[in-house]
C-alpha atoms as a PDB file:
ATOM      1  CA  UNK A   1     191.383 132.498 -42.870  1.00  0.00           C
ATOM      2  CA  UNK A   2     193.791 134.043 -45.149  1.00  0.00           C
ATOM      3  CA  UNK A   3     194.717 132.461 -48.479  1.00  0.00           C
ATOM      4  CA  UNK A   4     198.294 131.659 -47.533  1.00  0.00           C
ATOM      5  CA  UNK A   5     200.434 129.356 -46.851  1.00  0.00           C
ATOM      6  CA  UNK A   6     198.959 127.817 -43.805  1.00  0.00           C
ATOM      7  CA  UNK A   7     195.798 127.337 -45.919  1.00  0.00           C
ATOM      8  CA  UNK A   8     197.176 125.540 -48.546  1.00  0.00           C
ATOM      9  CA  UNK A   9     199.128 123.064 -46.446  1.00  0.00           C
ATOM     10  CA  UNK A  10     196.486 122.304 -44.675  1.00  0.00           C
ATOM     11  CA  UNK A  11     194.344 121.640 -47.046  1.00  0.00           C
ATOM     12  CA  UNK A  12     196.984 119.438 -48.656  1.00  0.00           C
ATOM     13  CA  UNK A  13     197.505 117.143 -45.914  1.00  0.00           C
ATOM     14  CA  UNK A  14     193.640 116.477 -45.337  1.00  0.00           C
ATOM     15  CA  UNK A  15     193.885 115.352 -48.619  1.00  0.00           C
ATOM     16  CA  UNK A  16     197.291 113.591 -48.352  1.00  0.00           C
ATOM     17  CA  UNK A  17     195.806 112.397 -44.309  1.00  0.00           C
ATOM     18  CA  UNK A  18     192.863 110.916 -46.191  1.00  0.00           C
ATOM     19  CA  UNK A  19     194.867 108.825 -48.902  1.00  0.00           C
ATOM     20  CA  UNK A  20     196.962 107.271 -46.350  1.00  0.00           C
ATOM     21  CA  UNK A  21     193.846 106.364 -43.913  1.00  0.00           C
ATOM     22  CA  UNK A  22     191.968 104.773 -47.147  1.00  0.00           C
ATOM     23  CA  UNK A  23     193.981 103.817 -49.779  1.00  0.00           C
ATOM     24  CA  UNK A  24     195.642  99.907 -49.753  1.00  0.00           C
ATOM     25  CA  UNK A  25     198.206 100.517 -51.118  1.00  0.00           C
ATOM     26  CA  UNK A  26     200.520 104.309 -51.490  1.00  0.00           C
ATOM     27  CA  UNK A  27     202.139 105.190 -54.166  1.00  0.00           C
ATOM     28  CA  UNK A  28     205.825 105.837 -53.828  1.00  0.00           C
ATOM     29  CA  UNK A  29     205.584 109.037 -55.715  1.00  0.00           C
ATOM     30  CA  UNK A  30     203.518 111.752 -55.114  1.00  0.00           C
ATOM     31  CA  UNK A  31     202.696 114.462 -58.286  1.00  0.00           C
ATOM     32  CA  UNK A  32     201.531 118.251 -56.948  1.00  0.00           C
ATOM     33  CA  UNK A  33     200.934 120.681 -59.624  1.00  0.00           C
ATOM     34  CA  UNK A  34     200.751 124.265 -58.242  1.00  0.00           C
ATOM     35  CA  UNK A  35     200.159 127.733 -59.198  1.00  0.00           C
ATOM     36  CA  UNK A  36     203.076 129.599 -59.615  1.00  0.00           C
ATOM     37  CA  UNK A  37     202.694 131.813 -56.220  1.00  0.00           C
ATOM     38  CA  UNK A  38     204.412 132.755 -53.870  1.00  0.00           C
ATOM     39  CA  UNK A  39     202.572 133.618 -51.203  1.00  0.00           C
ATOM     40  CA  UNK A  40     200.053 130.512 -51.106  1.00  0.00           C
ATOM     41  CA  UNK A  41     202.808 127.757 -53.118  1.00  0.00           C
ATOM     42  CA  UNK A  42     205.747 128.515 -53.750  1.00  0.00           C
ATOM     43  CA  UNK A  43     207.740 129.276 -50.017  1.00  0.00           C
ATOM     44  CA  UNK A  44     209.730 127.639 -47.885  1.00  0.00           C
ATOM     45  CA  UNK A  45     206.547 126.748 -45.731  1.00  0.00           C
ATOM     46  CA  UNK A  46     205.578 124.774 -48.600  1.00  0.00           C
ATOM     47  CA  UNK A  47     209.267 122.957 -48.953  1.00  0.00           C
ATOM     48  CA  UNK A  48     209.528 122.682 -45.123  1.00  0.00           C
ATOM     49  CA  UNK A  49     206.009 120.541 -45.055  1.00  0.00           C
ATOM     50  CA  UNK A  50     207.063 118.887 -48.024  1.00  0.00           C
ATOM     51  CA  UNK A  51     210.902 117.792 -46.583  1.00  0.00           C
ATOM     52  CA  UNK A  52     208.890 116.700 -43.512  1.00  0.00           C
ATOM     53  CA  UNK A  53     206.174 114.276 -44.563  1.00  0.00           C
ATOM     54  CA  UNK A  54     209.459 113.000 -46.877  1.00  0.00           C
ATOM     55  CA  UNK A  55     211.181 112.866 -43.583  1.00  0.00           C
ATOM     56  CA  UNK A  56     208.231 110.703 -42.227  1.00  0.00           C
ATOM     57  CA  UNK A  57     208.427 108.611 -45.751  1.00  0.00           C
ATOM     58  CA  UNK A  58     204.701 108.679 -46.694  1.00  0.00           C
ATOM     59  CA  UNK A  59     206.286 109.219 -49.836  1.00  0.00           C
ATOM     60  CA  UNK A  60     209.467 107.728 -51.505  1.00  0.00           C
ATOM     61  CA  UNK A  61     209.311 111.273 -53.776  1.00  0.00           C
ATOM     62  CA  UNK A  62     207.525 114.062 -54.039  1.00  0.00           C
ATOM     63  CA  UNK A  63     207.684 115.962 -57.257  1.00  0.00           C
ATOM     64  CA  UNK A  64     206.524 119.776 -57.319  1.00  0.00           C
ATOM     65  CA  UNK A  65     205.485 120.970 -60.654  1.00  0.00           C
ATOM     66  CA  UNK A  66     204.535 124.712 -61.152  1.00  0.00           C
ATOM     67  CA  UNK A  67     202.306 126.064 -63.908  1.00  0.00           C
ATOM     68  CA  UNK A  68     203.065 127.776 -66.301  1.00  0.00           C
ATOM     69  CA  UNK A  69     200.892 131.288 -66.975  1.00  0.00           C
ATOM     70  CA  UNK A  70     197.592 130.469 -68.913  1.00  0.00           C
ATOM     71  CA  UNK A  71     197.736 126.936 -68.096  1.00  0.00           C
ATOM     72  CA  UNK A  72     193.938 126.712 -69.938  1.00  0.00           C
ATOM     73  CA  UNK A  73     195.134 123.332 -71.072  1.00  0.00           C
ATOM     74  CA  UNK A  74     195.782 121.733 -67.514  1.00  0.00           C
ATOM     75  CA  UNK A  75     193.394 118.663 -67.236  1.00  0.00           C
ATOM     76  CA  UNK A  76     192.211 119.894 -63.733  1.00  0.00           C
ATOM     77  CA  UNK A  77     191.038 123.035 -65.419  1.00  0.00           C
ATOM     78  CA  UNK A  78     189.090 121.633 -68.441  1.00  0.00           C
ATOM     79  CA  UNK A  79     187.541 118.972 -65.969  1.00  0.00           C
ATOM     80  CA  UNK A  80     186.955 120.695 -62.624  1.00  0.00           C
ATOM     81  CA  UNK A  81     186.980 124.740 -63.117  1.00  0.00           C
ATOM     82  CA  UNK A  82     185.359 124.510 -66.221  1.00  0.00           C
ATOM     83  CA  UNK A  83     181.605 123.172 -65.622  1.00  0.00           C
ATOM     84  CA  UNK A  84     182.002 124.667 -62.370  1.00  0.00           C
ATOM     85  CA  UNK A  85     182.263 127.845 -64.245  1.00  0.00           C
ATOM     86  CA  UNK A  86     179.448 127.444 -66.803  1.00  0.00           C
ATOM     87  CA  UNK A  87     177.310 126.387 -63.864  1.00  0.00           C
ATOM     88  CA  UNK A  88     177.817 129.519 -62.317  1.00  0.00           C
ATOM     89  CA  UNK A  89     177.020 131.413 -65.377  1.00  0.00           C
ATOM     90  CA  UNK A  90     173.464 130.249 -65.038  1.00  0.00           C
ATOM     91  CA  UNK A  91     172.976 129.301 -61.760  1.00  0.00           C
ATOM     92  CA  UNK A  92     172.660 131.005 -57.884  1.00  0.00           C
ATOM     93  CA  UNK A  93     173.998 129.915 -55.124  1.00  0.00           C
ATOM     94  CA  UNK A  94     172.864 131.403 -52.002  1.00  0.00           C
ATOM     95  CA  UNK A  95     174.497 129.472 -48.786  1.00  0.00           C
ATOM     96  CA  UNK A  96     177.785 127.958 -48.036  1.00  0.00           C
ATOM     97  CA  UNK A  97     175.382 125.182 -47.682  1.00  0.00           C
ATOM     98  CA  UNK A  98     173.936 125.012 -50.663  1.00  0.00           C
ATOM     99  CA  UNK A  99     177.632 124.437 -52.375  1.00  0.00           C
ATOM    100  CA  UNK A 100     177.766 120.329 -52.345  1.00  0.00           C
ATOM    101  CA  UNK A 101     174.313 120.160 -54.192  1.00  0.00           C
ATOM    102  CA  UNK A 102     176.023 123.033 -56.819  1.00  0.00           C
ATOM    103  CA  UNK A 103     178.581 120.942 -57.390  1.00  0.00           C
ATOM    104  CA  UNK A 104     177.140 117.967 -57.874  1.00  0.00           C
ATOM    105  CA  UNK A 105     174.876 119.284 -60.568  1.00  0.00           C
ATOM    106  CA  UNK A 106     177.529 120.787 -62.687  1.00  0.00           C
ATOM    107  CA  UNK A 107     178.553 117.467 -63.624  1.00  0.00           C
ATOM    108  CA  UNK A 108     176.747 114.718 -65.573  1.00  0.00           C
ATOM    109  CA  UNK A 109     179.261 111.899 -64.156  1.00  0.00           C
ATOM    110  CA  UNK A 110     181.560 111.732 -61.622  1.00  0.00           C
ATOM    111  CA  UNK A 111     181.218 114.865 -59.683  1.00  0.00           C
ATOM    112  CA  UNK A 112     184.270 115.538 -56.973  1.00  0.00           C
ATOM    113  CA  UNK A 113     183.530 115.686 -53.324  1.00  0.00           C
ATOM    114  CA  UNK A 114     183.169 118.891 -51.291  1.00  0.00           C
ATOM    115  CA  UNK A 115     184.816 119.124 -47.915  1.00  0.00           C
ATOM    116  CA  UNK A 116     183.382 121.444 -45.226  1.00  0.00           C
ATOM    117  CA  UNK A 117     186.918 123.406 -43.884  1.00  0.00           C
ATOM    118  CA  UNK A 118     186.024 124.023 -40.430  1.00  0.00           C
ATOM    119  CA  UNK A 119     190.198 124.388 -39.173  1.00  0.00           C
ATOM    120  CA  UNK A 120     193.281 124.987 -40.101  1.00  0.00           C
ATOM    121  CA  UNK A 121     196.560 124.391 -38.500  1.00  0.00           C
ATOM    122  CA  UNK A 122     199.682 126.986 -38.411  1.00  0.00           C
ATOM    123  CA  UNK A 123     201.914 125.197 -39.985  1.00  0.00           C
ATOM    124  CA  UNK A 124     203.910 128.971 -40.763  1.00  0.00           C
ATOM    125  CA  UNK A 125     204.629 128.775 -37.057  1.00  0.00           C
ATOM    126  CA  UNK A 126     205.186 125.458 -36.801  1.00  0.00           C
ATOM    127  CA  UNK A 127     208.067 124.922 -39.531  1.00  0.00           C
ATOM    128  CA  UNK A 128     209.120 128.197 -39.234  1.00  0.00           C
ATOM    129  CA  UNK A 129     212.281 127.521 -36.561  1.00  0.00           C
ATOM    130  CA  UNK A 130     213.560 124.715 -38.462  1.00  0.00           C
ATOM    131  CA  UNK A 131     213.248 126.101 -42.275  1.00  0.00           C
ATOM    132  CA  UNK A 132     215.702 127.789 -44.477  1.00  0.00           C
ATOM    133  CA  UNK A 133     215.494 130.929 -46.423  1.00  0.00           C
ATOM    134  CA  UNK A 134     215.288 130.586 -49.647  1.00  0.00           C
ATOM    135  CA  UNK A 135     215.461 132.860 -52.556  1.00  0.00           C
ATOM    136  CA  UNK A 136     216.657 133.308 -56.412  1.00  0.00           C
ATOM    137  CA  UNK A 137     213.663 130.049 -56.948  1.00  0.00           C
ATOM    138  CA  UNK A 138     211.303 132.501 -58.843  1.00  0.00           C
ATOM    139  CA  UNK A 139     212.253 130.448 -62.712  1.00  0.00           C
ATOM    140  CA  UNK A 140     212.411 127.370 -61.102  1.00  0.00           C
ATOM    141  CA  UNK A 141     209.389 125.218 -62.577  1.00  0.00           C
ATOM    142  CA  UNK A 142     209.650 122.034 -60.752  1.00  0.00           C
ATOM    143  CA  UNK A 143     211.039 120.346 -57.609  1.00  0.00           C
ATOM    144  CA  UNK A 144     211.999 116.876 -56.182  1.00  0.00           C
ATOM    145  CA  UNK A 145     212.322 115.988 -52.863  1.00  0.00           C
ATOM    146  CA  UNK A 146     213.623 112.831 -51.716  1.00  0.00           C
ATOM    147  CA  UNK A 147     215.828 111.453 -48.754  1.00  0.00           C
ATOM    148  CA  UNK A 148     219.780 111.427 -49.128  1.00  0.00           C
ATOM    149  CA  UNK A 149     221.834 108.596 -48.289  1.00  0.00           C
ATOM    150  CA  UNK A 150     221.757 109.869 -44.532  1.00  0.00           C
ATOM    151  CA  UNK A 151     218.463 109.871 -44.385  1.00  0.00           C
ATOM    152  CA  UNK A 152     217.954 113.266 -44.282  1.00  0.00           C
ATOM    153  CA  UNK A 153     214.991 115.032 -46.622  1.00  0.00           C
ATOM    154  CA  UNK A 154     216.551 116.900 -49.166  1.00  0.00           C
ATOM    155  CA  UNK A 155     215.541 119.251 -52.665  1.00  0.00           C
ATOM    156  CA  UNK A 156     216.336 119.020 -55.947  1.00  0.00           C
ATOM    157  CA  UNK A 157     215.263 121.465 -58.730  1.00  0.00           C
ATOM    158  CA  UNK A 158     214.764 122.053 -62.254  1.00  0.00           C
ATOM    159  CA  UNK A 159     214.670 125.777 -63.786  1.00  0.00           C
ATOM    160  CA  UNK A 160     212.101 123.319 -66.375  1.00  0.00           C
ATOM    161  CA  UNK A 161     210.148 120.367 -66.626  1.00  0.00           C
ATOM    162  CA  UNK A 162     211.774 118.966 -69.373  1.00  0.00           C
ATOM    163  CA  UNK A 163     215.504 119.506 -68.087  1.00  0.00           C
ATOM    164  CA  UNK A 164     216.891 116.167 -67.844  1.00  0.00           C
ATOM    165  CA  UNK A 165     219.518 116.578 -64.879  1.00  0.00           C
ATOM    166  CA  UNK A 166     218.228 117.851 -61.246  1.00  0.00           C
ATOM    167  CA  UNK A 167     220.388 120.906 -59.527  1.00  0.00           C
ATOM    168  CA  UNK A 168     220.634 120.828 -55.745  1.00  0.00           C
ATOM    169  CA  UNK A 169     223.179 122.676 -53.447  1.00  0.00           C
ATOM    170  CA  UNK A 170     224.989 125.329 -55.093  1.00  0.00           C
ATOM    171  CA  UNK A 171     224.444 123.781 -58.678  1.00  0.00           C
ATOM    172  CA  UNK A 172     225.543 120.304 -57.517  1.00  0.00           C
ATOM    173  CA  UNK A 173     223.580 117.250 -59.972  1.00  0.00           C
ATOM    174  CA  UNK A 174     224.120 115.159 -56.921  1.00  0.00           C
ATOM    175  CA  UNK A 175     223.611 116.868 -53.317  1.00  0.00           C
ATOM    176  CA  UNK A 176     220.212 118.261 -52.483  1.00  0.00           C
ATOM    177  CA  UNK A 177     219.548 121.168 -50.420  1.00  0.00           C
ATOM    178  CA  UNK A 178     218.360 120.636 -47.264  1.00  0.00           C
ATOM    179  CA  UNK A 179     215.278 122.951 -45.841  1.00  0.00           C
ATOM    180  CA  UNK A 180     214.913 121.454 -42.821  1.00  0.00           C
ATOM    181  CA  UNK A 181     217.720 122.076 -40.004  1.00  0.00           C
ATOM    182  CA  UNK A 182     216.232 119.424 -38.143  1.00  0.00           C
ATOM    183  CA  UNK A 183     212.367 117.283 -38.764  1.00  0.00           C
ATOM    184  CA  UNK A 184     209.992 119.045 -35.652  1.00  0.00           C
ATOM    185  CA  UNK A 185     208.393 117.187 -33.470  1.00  0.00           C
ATOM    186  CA  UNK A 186     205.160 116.887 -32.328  1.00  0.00           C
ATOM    187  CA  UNK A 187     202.124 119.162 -34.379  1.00  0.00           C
ATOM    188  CA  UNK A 188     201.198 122.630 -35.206  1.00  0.00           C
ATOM    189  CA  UNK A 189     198.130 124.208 -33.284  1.00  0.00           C
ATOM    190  CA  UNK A 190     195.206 125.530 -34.878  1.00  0.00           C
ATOM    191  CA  UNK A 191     195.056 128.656 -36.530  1.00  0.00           C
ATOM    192  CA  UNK A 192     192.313 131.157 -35.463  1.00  0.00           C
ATOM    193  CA  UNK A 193     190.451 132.720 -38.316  1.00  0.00           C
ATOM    194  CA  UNK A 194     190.315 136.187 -39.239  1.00  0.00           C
ATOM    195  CA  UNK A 195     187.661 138.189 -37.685  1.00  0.00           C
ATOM    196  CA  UNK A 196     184.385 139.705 -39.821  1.00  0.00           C
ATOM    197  CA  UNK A 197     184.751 143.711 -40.557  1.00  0.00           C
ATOM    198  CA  UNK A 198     180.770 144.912 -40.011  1.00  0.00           C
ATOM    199  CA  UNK A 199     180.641 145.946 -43.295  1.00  0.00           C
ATOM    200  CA  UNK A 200     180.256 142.387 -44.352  1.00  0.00           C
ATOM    201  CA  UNK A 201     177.681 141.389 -41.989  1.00  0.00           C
ATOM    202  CA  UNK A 202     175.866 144.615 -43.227  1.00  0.00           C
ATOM    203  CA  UNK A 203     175.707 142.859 -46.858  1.00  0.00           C
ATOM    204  CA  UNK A 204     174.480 139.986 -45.857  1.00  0.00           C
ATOM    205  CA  UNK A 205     171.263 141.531 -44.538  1.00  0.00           C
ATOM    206  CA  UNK A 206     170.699 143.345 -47.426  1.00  0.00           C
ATOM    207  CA  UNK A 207     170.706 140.441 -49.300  1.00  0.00           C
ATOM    208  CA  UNK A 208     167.936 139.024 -47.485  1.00  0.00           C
ATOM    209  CA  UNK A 209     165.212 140.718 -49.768  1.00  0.00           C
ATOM    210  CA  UNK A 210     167.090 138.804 -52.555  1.00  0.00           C
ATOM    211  CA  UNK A 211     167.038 134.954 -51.177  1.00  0.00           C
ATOM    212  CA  UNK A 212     164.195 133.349 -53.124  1.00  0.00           C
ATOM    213  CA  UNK A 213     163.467 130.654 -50.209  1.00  0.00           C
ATOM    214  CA  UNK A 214     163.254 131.681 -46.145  1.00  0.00           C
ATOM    215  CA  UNK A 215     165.099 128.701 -45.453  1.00  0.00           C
ATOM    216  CA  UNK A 216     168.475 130.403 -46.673  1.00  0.00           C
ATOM    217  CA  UNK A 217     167.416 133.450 -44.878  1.00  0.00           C
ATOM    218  CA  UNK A 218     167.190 131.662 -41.431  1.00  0.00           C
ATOM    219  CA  UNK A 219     170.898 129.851 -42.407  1.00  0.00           C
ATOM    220  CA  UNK A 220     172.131 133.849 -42.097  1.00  0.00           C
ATOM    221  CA  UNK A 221     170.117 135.053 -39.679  1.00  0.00           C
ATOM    222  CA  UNK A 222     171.328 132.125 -37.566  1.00  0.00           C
ATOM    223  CA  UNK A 223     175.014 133.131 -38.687  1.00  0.00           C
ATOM    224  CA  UNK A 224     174.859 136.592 -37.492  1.00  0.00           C
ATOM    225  CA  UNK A 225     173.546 135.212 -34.056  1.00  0.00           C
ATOM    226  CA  UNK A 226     176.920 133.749 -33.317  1.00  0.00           C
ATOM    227  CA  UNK A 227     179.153 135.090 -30.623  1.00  0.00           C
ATOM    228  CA  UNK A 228     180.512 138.252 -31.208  1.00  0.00           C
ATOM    229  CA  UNK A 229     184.029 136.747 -31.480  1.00  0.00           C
ATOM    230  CA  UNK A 230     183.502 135.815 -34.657  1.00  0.00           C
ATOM    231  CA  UNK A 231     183.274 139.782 -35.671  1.00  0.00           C
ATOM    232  CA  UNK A 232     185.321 142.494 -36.089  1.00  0.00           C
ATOM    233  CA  UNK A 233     183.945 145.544 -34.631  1.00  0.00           C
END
């Protein structure tokens, strides 16, 4: 699938789907901090699915923050990326497979779990009649979104983090912008993924001579025996 929008939510509300069917007890907040893109975070997909799960109060508040450039200090990146990274500096990896076990032993104690993403949903599509344009958001470092005394999910902003007083319509400290026209109904369909060009099945049998057990060869060979929909001619 492409790494858009679509993507992103989705993958957010597995994770968001998965708190609410274990946890106890939900927080009333909920924290996201995001790379500062456009194209995969920072869009009004993004606010739309954000105004609606507000809408459907699994949250009280959900706070938006957006990295800054170089964020080498970020906790997630020190923690996560970083053995992840020095395990790849010494380490293969040969099947999509073979990714859990790589994960797990880059890390001495607590390693996260690995999720196999076999769907997406088009949430683009979905949102897409009921959400705003917006534009001009491109400083903006952080976002709040909350319901209004009608009920309704609305958006604050803050050009920074540490800015003490929220901005919402047209500068206002105390009414939000709304992104939604209305909360949808109902759920988005699935997404199709993007369809193989040859020349990337091509690679993969050249790699064969390269795969230092026949086990991983027969996890390819039995990928490039799948129906031809899943190629690109």
């Amino acid at each position: 699938w492409p790494h858009d929008a679509n993507m992103h939510i989705s993958l957010l509300f597995l994770q968001i789907r998965k708190l609410v069917e274990t946890a106890s007890q939900i927080p009333p907040q909920l924290v996201i901090q995001l790379d500062n893109c456009a194209r995969d975070n920072k869009n009004h997909d993004l606010f739309g699915f954000l105004s609606y799960i507000t809408a459907k109060k699994w949250f009280d508040i959900v706070t938006v923050i957006y990295l800054p450039v170089g964020h080498t200090h970020e906790k997630v990146d020190g923690l996560l990326f970083g053995p992840l990274g020095r395990k790849k500096k010494y380490s293969k990896l040969f099947t999509p497979e073979g990714f859990p076990t790589f994960v797990k032993s880059a890390f001495t104690n607590r390693p996260p779990t690995t999720q196999n993403l076999v769907f997406i949903w088009n949430w683009k599509q979905w949102l897409s009649p009921f959400t705003r344009s917006l534009k001009d958001f491109k400083r903006v470092r952080c976002f709040r979104f909350s319901l209004n005394p009608e009920g309704f999910p609305v958006m604050m902003y803050k050009e920074n983090v540490l800015d003490i007083v929220w901005r919402g319509f047209e500068g206002s400290n105390s009414e939000g912008i709304q992104i939604l026209t209305e909360v949808p109904e109902g759920f988005p369909t699935l997404s199709p993924p993007d369809l193989l060009p040859e020349e990337f099945l091509e690679d993969i049998t050249k790699m064969f001579e390269h795969l230092p057990e026949s086990a991983q060869a027969l996890t390819w060979i039995h990928f490039l025996c799948l129906p031809l929909w899943y190629r690109k001619a």
